[in-house]
Protein backbone atom coordinates (compact mmCIF):
# COMPACT_ATOMS: atom_id res chain seq x y z
CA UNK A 1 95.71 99.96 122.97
CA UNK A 2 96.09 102.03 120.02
CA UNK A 3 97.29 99.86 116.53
CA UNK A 4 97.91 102.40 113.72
CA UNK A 5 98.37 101.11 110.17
CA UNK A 6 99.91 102.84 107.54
CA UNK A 7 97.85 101.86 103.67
CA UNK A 8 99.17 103.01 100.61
CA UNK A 9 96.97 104.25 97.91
CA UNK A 10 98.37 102.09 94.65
CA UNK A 11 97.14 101.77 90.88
CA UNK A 12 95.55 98.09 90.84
CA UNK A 13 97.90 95.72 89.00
CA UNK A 14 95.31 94.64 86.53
CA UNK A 15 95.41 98.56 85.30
CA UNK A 16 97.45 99.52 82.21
CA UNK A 17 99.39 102.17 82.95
CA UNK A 18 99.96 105.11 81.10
CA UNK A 19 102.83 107.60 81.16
CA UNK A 20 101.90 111.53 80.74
CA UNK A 21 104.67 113.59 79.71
CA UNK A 22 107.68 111.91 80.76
CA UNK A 23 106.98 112.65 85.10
CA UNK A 24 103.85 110.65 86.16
CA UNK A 25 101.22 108.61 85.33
CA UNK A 26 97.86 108.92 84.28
CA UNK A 27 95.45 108.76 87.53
CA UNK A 28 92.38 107.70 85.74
CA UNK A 29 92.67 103.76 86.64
CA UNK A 30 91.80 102.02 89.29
CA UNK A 31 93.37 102.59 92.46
CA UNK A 32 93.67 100.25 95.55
CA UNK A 33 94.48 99.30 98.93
CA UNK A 34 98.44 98.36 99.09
CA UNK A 35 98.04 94.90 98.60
CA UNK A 36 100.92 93.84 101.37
CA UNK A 37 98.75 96.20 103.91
CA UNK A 38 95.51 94.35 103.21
CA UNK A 39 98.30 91.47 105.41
CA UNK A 40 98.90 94.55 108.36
CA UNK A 41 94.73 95.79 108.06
CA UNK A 42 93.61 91.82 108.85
CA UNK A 43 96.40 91.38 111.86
CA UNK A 44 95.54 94.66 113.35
CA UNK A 45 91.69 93.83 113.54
CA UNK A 46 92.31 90.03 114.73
CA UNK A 47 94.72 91.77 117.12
CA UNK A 48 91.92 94.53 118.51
CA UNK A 49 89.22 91.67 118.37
CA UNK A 50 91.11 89.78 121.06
CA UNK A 51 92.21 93.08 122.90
CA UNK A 52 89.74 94.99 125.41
CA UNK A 53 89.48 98.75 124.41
CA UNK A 54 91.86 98.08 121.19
CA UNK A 55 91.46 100.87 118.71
CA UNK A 56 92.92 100.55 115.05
CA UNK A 57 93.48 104.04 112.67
CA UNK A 58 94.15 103.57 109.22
CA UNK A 59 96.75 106.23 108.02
CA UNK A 60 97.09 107.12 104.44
CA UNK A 61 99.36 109.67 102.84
CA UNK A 62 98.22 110.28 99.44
CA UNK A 63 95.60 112.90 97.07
CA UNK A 64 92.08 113.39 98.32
CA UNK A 65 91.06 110.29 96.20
CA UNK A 66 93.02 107.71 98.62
CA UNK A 67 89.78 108.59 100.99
CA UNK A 68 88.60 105.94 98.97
CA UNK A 69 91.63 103.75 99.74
CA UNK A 70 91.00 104.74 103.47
CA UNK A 71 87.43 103.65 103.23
CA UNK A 72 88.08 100.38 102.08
CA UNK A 73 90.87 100.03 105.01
CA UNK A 74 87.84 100.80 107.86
CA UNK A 75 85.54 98.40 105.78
CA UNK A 76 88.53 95.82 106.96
CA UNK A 77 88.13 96.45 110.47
CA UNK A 78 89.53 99.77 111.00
CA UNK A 79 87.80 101.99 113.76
CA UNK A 80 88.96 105.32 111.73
CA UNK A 81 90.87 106.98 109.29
CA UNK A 82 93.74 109.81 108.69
CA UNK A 83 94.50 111.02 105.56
CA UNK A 84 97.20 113.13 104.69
CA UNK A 85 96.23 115.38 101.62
CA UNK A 86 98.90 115.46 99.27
CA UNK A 87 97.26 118.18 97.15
CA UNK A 88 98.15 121.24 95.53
CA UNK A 89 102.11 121.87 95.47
CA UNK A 90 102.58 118.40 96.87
CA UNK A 91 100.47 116.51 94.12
CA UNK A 92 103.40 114.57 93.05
CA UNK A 93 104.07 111.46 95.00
CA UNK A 94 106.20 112.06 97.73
CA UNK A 95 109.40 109.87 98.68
CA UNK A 96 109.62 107.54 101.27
CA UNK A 97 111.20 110.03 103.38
CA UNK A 98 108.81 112.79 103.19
CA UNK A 99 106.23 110.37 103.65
CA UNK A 100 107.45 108.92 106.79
CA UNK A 101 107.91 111.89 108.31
CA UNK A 102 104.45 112.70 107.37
CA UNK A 103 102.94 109.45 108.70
CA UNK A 104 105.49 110.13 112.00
CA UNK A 105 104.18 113.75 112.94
CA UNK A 106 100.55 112.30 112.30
CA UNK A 107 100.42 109.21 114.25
CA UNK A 108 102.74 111.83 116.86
CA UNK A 109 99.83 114.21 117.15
CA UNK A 110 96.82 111.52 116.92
CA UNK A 111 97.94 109.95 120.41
CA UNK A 112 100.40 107.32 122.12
CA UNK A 113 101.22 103.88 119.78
CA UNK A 114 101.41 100.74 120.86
CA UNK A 115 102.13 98.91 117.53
CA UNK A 116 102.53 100.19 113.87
CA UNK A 117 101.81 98.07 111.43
CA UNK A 118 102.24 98.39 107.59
CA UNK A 119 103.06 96.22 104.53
CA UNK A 120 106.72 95.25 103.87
CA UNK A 121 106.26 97.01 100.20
CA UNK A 122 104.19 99.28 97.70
CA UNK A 123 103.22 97.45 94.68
CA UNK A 124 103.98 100.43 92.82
CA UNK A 125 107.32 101.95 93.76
CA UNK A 126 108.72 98.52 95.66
CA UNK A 127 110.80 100.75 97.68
CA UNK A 128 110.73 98.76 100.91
CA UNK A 129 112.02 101.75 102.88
CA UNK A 130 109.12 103.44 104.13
CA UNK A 131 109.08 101.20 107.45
CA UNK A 132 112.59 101.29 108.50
CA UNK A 133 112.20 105.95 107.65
CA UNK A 134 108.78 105.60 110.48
CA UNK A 135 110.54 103.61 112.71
CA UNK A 136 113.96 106.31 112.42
CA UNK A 137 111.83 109.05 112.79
CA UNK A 138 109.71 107.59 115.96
CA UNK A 139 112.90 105.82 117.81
CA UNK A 140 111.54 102.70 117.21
CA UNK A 141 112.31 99.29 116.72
CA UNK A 142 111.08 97.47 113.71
CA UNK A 143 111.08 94.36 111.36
CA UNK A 144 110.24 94.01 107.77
CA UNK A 145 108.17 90.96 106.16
CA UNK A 146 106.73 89.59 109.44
CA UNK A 147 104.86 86.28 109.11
CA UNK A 148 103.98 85.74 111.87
CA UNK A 149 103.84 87.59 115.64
CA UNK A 150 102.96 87.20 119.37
CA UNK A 151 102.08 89.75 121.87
CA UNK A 152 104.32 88.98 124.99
CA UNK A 153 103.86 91.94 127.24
CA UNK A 154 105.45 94.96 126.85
CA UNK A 155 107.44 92.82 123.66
CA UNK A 156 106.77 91.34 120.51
CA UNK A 157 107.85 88.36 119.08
CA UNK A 158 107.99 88.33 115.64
CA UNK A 159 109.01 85.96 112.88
CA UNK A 160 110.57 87.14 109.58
CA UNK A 161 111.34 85.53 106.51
CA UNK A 162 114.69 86.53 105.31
CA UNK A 163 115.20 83.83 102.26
CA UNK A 164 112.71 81.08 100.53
CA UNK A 165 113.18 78.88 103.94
CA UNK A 166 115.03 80.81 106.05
CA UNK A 167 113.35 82.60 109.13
CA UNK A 168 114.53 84.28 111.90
CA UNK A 169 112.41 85.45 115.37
CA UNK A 170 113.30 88.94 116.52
CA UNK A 171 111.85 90.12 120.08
CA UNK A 172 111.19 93.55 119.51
CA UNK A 173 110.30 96.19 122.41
CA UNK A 174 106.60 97.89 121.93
CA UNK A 175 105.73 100.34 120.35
CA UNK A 176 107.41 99.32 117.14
CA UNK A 177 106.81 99.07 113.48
CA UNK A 178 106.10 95.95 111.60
CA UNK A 179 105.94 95.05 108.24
CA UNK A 180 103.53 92.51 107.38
CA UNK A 181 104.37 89.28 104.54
CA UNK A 182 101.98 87.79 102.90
CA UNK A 183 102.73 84.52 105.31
CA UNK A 184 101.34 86.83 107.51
CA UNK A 185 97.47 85.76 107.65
CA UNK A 186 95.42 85.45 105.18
CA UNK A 187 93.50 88.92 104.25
CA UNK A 188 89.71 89.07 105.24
CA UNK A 189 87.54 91.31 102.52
CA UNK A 190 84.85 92.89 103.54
CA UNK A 191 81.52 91.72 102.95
CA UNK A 192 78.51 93.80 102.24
CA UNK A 193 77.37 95.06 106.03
CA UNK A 194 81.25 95.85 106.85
CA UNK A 195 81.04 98.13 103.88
CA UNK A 196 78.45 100.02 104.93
CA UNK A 197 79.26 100.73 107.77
CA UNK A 198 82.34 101.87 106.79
CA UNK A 199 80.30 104.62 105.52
CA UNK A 200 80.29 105.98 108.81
CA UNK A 201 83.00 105.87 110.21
CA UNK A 202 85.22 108.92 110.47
CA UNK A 203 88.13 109.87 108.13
CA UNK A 204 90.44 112.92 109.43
CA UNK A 205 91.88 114.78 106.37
CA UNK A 206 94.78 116.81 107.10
CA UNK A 207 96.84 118.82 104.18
CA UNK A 208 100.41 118.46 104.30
CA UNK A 209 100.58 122.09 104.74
CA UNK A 210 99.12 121.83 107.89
CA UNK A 211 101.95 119.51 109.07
CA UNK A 212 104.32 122.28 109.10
CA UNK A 213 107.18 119.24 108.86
CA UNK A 214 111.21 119.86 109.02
CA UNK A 215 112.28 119.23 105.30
CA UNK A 216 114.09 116.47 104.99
CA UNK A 217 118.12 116.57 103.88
CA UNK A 218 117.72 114.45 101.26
CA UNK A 219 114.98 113.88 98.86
CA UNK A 220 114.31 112.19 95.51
CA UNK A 221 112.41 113.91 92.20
CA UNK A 222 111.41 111.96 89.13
CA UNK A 223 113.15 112.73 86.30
CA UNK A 224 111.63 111.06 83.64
CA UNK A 225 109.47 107.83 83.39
CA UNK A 226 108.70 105.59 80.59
CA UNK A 227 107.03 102.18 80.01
CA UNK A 228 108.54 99.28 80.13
CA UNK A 229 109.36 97.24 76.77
CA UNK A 230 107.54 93.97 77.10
CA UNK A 231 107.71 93.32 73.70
CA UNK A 232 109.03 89.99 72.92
CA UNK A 233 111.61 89.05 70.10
CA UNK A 234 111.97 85.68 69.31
CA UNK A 235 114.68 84.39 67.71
CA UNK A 236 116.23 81.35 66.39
CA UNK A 237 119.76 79.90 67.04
CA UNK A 238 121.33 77.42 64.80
CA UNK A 239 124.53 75.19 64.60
CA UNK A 240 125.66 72.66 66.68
CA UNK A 241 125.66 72.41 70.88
CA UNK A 242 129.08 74.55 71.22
CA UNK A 243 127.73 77.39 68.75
CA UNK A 244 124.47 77.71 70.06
CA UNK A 245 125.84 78.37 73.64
CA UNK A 246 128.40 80.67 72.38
CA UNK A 247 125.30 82.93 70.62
CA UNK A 248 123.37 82.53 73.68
CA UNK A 249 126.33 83.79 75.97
CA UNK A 250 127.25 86.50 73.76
CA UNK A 251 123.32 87.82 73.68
CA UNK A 252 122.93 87.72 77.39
CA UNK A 253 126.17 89.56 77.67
CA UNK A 254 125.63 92.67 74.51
CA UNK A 255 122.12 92.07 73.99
CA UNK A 256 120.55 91.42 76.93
CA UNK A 257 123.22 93.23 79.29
CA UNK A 258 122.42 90.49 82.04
CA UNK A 259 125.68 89.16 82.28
């Protein structure tokens, strides 16, 4: 049984972010394991440790620095890792439809799937589309922020949350692509002796050259990126009940532009 999992290499919350000139940011900050896939990286190894011959490959698209992402993903109970080298013409970060259809022709060339696995969103980019592009891409079924699953055979049952209390339980054909919730499990960090030997474990790097992919039709380029105003302006509203609600209406509406 083969159990792929597709990590994202993401700038650690805690990180300030800086913009450099206008198109990306600053790479000198912490980066991480996609916190959501931590959720996919602990199902995958509870699923191989109760599966006979159960491999699990961590697959990363992302520079030559997510090797360090990848590491931390075998130190979680991945047997190996792929990375996909985004560097040189494709150092920018690539779209959620080039990097499906990296991820696709990779997991394609690596061998036969039984389940994908991945987290329902980046931290950074909160796309949420990267799952459904895979799935497209390898004629598969798939559900987004999975909380819970059962092997049944050739299916799998899985239960999604769709609204705070509302769940639904899809039966999905295998191979197929879930994306993991954080109701999911609850993530198990590796202690000292899974990190090294993580150290030796093997990490394929391919370069996105070597892909030799169909271009996509569509595509998406940054045009300009700026921090976000955070800065808070407090201010006072007088006058009775009626006139206070007026203010506060109008300031949502011209101000605020929420309304």
């Amino acid at each position: 049984m083969k159990i792929y999992v597709c990590v994202k290499h993401v700038p650690d919350s805690a990180a300030t972010i800086t913009v450099v000139d206008a198109k990306a940011i600053d790479t000198g900050i912490t980066f991480l394991v996609n916190p959501y896939d931590e959720h996919a990286l602990t199902e995958a190894a509870m699923i191989a440790g109760q599966t006979d011959g159960a491999e699990v490959i961590a697959v990363c698209v992302g520079p030559p620095s997510a090797a360090n992402t990848l590491r931390s993903a075998l130190a979680m109970g991945s047997d190996r890792g792929i990375l996909v080298s985004t560097e040189g013409e494709t150092a920018g970060l690539p779209d959620s439809m080039a990097t499906a259809r990296a991820l696709a022709a990779v997991i394609t060339a690596d061998g036969q799937p039984d389940l994908i696995l991945t987290g329902k969103e980046g931290i950074d980019t909160e796309g949420m589309q990267t799952m459904f592009r895979l799935a497209q891409q390898l004629d598969m079924p798939a559900a987004t922020n999975v909380t819970a699953l059962e092997l049944a055979g050739d299916h799998v049952l899985a239960t999604c949350e769709k609204e705070p209390g509302t769940r639904e339980v899809l039966q999905l054909t295998r191979p197929c692509v879930l994306a993991a919730g954080k109701g999911l499990n609850t993530p198990k960090y590796p202690t000292f002796p899974d990190i090294v030997k993580a150290r030796k474990k093997t990490i394929n790097t391919i370069t996105w050259e070597q892909l030799d992919m169909v271009p996509a039709a569509g595509g998406i380029e940054i045009e300009h990126l700026e921090p976000a105003d955070e800065a808070r302006r407090p201010k006072a509203l007088e006058g009775d009940a009626a006139s206070v609600a007026a203010e506060l209406v109008r300031i949502l509406r011209e101000e605020a532009k929420v309304l």
